[in-house]
C-alpha atoms as a PDB file:
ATOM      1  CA  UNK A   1      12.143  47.772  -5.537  1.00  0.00           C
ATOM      2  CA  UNK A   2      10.678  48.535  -8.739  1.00  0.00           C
ATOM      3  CA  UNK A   3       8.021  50.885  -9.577  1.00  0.00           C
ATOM      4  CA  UNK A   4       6.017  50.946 -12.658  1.00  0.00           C
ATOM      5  CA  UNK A   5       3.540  53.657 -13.547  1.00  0.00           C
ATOM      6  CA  UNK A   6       0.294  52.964 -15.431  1.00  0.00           C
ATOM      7  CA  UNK A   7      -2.419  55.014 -16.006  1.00  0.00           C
ATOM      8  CA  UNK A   8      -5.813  54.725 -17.450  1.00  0.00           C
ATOM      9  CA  UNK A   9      -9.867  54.653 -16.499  1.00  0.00           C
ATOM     10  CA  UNK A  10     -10.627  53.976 -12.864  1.00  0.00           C
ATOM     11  CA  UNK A  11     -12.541  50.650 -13.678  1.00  0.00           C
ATOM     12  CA  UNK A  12      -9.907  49.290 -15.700  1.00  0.00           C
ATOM     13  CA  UNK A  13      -7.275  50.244 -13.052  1.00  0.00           C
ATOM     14  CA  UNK A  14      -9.623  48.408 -10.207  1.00  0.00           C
ATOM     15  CA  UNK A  15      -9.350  45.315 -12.414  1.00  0.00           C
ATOM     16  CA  UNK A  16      -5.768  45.457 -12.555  1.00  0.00           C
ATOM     17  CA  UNK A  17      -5.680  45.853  -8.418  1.00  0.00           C
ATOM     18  CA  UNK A  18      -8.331  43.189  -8.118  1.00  0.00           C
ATOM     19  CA  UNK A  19      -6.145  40.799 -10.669  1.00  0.00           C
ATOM     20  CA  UNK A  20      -2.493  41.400  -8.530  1.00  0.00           C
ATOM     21  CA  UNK A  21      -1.374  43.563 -11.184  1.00  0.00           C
ATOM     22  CA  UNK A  22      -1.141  46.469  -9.450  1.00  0.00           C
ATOM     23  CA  UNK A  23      -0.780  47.182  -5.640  1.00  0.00           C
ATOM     24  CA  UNK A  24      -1.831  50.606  -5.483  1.00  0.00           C
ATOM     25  CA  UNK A  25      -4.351  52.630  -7.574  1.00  0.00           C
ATOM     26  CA  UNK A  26      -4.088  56.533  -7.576  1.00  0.00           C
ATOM     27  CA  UNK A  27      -7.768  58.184  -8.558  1.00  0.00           C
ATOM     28  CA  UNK A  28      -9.802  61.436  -7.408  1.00  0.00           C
ATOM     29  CA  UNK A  29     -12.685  59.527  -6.174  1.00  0.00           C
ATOM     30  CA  UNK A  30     -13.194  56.625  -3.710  1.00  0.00           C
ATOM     31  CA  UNK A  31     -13.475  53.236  -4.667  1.00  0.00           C
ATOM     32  CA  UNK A  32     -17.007  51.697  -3.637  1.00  0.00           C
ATOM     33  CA  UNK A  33     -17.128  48.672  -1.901  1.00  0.00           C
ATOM     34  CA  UNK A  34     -19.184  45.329  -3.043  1.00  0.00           C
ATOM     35  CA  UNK A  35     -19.813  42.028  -1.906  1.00  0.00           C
ATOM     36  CA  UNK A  36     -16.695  40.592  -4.267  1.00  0.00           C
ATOM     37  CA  UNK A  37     -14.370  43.009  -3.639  1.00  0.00           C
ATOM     38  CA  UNK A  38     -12.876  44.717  -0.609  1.00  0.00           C
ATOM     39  CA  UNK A  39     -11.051  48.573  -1.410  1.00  0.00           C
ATOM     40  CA  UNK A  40      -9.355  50.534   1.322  1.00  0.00           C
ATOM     41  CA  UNK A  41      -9.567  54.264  -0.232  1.00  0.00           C
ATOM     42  CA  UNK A  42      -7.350  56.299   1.665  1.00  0.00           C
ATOM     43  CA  UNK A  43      -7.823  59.916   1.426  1.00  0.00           C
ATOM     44  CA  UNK A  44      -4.410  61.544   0.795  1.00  0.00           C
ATOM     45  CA  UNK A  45      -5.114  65.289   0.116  1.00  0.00           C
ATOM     46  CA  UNK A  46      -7.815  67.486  -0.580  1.00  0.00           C
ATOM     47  CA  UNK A  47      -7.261  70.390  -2.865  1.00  0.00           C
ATOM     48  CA  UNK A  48      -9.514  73.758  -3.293  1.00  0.00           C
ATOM     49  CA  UNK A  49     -10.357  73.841  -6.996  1.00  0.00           C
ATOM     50  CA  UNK A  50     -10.174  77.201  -8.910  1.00  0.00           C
ATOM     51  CA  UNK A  51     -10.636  79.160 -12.620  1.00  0.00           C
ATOM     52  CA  UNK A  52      -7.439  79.265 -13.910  1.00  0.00           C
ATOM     53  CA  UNK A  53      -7.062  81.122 -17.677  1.00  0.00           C
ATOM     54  CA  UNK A  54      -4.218  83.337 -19.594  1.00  0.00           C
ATOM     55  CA  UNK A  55      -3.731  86.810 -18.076  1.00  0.00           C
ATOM     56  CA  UNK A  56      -6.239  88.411 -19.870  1.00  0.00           C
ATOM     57  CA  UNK A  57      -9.221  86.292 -18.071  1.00  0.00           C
ATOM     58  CA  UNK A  58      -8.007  87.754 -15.069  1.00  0.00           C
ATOM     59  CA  UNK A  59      -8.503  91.909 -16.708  1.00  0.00           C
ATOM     60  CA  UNK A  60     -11.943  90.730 -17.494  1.00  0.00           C
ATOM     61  CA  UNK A  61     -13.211  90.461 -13.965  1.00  0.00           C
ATOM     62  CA  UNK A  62     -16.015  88.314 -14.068  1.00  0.00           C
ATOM     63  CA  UNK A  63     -18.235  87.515 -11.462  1.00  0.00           C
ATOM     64  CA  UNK A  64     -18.270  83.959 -10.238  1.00  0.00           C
ATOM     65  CA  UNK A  65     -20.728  82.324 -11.352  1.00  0.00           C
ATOM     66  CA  UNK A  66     -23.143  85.605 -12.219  1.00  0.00           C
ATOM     67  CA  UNK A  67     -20.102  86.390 -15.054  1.00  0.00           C
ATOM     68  CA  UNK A  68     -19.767  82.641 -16.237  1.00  0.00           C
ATOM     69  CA  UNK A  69     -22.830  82.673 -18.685  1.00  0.00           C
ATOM     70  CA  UNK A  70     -21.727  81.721 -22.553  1.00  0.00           C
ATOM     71  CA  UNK A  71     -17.923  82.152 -21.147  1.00  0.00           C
ATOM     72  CA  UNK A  72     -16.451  79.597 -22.893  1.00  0.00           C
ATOM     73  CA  UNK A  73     -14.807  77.002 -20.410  1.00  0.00           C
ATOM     74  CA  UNK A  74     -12.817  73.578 -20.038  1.00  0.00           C
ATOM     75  CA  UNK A  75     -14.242  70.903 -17.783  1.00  0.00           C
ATOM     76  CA  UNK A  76     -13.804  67.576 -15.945  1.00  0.00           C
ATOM     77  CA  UNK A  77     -15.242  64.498 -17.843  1.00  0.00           C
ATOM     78  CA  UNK A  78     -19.035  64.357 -16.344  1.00  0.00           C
ATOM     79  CA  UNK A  79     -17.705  61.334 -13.874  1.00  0.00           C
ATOM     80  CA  UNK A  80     -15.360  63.945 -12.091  1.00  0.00           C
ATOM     81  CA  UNK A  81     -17.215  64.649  -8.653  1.00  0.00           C
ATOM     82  CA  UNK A  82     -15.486  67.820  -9.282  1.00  0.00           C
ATOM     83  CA  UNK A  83     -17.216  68.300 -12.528  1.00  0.00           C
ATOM     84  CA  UNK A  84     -20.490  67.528 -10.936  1.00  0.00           C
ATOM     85  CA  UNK A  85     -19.738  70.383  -7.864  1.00  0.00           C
ATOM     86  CA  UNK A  86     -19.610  72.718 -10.701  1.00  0.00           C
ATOM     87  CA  UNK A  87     -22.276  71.776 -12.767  1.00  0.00           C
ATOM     88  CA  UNK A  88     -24.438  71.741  -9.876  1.00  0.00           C
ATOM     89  CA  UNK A  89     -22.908  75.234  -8.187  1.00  0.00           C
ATOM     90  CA  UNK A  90     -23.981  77.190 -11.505  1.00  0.00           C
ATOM     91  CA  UNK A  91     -27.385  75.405 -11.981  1.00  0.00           C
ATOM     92  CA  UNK A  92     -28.103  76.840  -8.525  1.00  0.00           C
ATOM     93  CA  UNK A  93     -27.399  80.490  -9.980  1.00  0.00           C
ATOM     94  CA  UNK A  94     -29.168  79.726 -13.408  1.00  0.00           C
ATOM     95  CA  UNK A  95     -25.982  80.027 -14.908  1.00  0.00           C
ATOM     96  CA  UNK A  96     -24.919  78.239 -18.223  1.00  0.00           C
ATOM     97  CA  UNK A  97     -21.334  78.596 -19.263  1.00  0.00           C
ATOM     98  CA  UNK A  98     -20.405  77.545 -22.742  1.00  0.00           C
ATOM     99  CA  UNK A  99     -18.797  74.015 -22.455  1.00  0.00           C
ATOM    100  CA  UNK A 100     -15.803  74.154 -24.443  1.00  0.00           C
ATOM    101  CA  UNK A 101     -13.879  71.018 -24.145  1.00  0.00           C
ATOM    102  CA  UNK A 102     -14.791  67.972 -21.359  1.00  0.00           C
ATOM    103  CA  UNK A 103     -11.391  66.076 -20.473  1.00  0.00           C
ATOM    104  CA  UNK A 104     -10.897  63.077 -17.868  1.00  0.00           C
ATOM    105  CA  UNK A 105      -6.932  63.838 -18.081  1.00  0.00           C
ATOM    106  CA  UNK A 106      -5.827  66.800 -15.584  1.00  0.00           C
ATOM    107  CA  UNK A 107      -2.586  66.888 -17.724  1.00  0.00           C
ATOM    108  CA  UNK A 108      -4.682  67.801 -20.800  1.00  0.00           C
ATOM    109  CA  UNK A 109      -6.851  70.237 -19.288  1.00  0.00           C
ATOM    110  CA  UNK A 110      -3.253  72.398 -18.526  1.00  0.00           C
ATOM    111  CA  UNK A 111      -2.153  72.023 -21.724  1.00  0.00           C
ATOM    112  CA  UNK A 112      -5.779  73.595 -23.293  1.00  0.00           C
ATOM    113  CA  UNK A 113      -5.770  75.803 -20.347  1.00  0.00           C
ATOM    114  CA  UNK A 114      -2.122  77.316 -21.625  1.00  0.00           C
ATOM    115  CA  UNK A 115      -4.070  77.409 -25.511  1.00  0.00           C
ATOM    116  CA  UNK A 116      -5.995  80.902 -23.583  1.00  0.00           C
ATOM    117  CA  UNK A 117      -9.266  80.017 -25.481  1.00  0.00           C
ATOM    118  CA  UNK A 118     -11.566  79.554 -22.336  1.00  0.00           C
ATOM    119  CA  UNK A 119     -11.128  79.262 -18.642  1.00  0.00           C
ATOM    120  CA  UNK A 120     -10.538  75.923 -17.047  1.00  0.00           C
ATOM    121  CA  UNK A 121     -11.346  74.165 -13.711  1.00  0.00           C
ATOM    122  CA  UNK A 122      -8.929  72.728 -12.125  1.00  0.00           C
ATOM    123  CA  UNK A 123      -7.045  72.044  -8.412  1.00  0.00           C
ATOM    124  CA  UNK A 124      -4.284  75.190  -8.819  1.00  0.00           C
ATOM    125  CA  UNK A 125      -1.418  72.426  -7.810  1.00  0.00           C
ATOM    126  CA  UNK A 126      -1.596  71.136 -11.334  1.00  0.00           C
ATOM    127  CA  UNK A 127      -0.812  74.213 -12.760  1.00  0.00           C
ATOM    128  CA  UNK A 128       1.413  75.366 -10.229  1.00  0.00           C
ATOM    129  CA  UNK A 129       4.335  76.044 -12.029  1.00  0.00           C
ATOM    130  CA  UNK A 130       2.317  77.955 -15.066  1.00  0.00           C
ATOM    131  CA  UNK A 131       0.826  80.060 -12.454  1.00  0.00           C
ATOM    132  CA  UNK A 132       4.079  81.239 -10.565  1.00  0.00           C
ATOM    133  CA  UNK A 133       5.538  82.069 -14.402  1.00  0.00           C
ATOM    134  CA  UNK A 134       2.893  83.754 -15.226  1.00  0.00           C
ATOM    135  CA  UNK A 135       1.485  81.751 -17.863  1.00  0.00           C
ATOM    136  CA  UNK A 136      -1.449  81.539 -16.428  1.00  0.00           C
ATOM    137  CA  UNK A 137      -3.992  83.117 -13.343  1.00  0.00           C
ATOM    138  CA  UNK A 138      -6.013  82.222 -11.052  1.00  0.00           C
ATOM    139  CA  UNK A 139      -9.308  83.621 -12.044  1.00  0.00           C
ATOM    140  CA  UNK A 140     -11.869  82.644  -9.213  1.00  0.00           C
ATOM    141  CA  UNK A 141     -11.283  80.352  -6.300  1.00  0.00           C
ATOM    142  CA  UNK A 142     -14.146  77.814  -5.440  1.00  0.00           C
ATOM    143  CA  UNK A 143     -14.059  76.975  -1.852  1.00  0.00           C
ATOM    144  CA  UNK A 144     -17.085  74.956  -2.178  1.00  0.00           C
ATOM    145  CA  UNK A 145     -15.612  72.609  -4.562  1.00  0.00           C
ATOM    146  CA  UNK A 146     -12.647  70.334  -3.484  1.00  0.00           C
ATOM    147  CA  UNK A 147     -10.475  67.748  -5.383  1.00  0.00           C
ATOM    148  CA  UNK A 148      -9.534  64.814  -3.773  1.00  0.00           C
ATOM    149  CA  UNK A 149      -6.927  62.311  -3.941  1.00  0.00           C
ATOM    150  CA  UNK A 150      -7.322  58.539  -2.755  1.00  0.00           C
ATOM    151  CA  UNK A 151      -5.061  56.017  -2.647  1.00  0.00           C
ATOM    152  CA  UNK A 152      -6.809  53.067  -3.710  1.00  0.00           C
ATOM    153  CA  UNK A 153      -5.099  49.409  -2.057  1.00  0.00           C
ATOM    154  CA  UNK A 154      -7.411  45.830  -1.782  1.00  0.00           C
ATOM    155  CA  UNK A 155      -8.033  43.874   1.615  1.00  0.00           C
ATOM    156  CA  UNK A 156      -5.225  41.067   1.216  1.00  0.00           C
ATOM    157  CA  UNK A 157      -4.448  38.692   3.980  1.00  0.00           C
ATOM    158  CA  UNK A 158      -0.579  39.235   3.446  1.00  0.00           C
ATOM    159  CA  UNK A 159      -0.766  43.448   2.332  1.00  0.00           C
ATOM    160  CA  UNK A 160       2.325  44.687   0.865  1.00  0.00           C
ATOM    161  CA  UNK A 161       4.144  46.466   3.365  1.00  0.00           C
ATOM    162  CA  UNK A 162       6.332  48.873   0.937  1.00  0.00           C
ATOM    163  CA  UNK A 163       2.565  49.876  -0.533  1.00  0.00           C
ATOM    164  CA  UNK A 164       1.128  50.279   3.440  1.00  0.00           C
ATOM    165  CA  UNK A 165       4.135  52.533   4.334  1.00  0.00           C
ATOM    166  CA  UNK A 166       3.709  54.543   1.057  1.00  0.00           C
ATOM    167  CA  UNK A 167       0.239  55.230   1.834  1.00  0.00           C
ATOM    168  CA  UNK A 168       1.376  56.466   5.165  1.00  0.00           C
ATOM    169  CA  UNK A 169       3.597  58.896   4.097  1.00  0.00           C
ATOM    170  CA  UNK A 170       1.285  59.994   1.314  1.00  0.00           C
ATOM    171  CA  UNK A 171      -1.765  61.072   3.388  1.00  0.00           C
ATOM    172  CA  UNK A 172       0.901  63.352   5.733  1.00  0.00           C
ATOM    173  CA  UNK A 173       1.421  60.456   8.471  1.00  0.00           C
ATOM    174  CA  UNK A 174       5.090  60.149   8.121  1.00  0.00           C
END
């Protein structure tokens, strides 16, 4: 078996599933259904999403969100559903924090988060390792707001079944 990795926007990777290019798409949102194509999503984890900054975020104490207004912080692209949690968490409290960087790559928003310029939301599993050396804190938790992880496959009359039993041991079934 052979695996190959590719990564890249969520409509362009839905054109390479719908095309035979791919078997499996990996995305933090659902794919929607339409009368031309037929998406499974699979729900594989969910994941509480958190502040996460450089030690000294954590000594200021800020109140979440009361303390988040003009704090400088780094966000989900708009199209992240997590992103839109947030946005619409602090609009509730009148609360405008001062939108430092917007990034669609979780990758990216540890490596700015590590910079210690501004705070940045984000599931604490993707900075796992930076938070248990210390590099970096968790500054609030968000229980409201959870990230979630779909594995993406299309209805096919003859489904793979390497990519069926990898989604089955993915989402904690085997």
């Amino acid at each position: 078996m052979e695996v190959v990795i590719r990564s890249g926007g969520f409509p362009e990777l839905l054109v390479l599933l719908h095309s035979h290019q791919v078997d499996l798409v990996l995305s933090n949102q659902p794919a929607r259904k339409d009368a031309e194509t037929h998406w499974h999503s699979h729900l594989l984890a969910e994941q509480p999403v958190s502040l996460v900054g450089t030690p000294p975020w954590k000594q200021r104490k800020l109140r979440f969100p009361a303390g988040l207004k003009d704090v400088p912080v780094i966000l989900p692209s708009q199209e992240s559903n997590t992103r839109a949690g947030f946005d619409r968490l602090l609009a509730s409290a009148g609360v405008r924090p001062r939108i430092v960087a917007e990034v669609d790559d979780m990758a990216m928003i540890r490596l700015l988060a590590r910079e210690g310029e501004a705070l940045a939301l984000v599931p604490p599993v993707v900075v796992q390792s930076e938070i248990k050396e210390g590099i970096l804190v968790e500054t609030h938790r968000i229980p409201q707001i959870r990230e979630t992880f779909y594995a993406v496959t299309p209805s096919r009359r003859f489904p793979n079944p390497l990519v069926g039993e990898l989604v089955h041991r993915l989402a904690g079934n085997g």
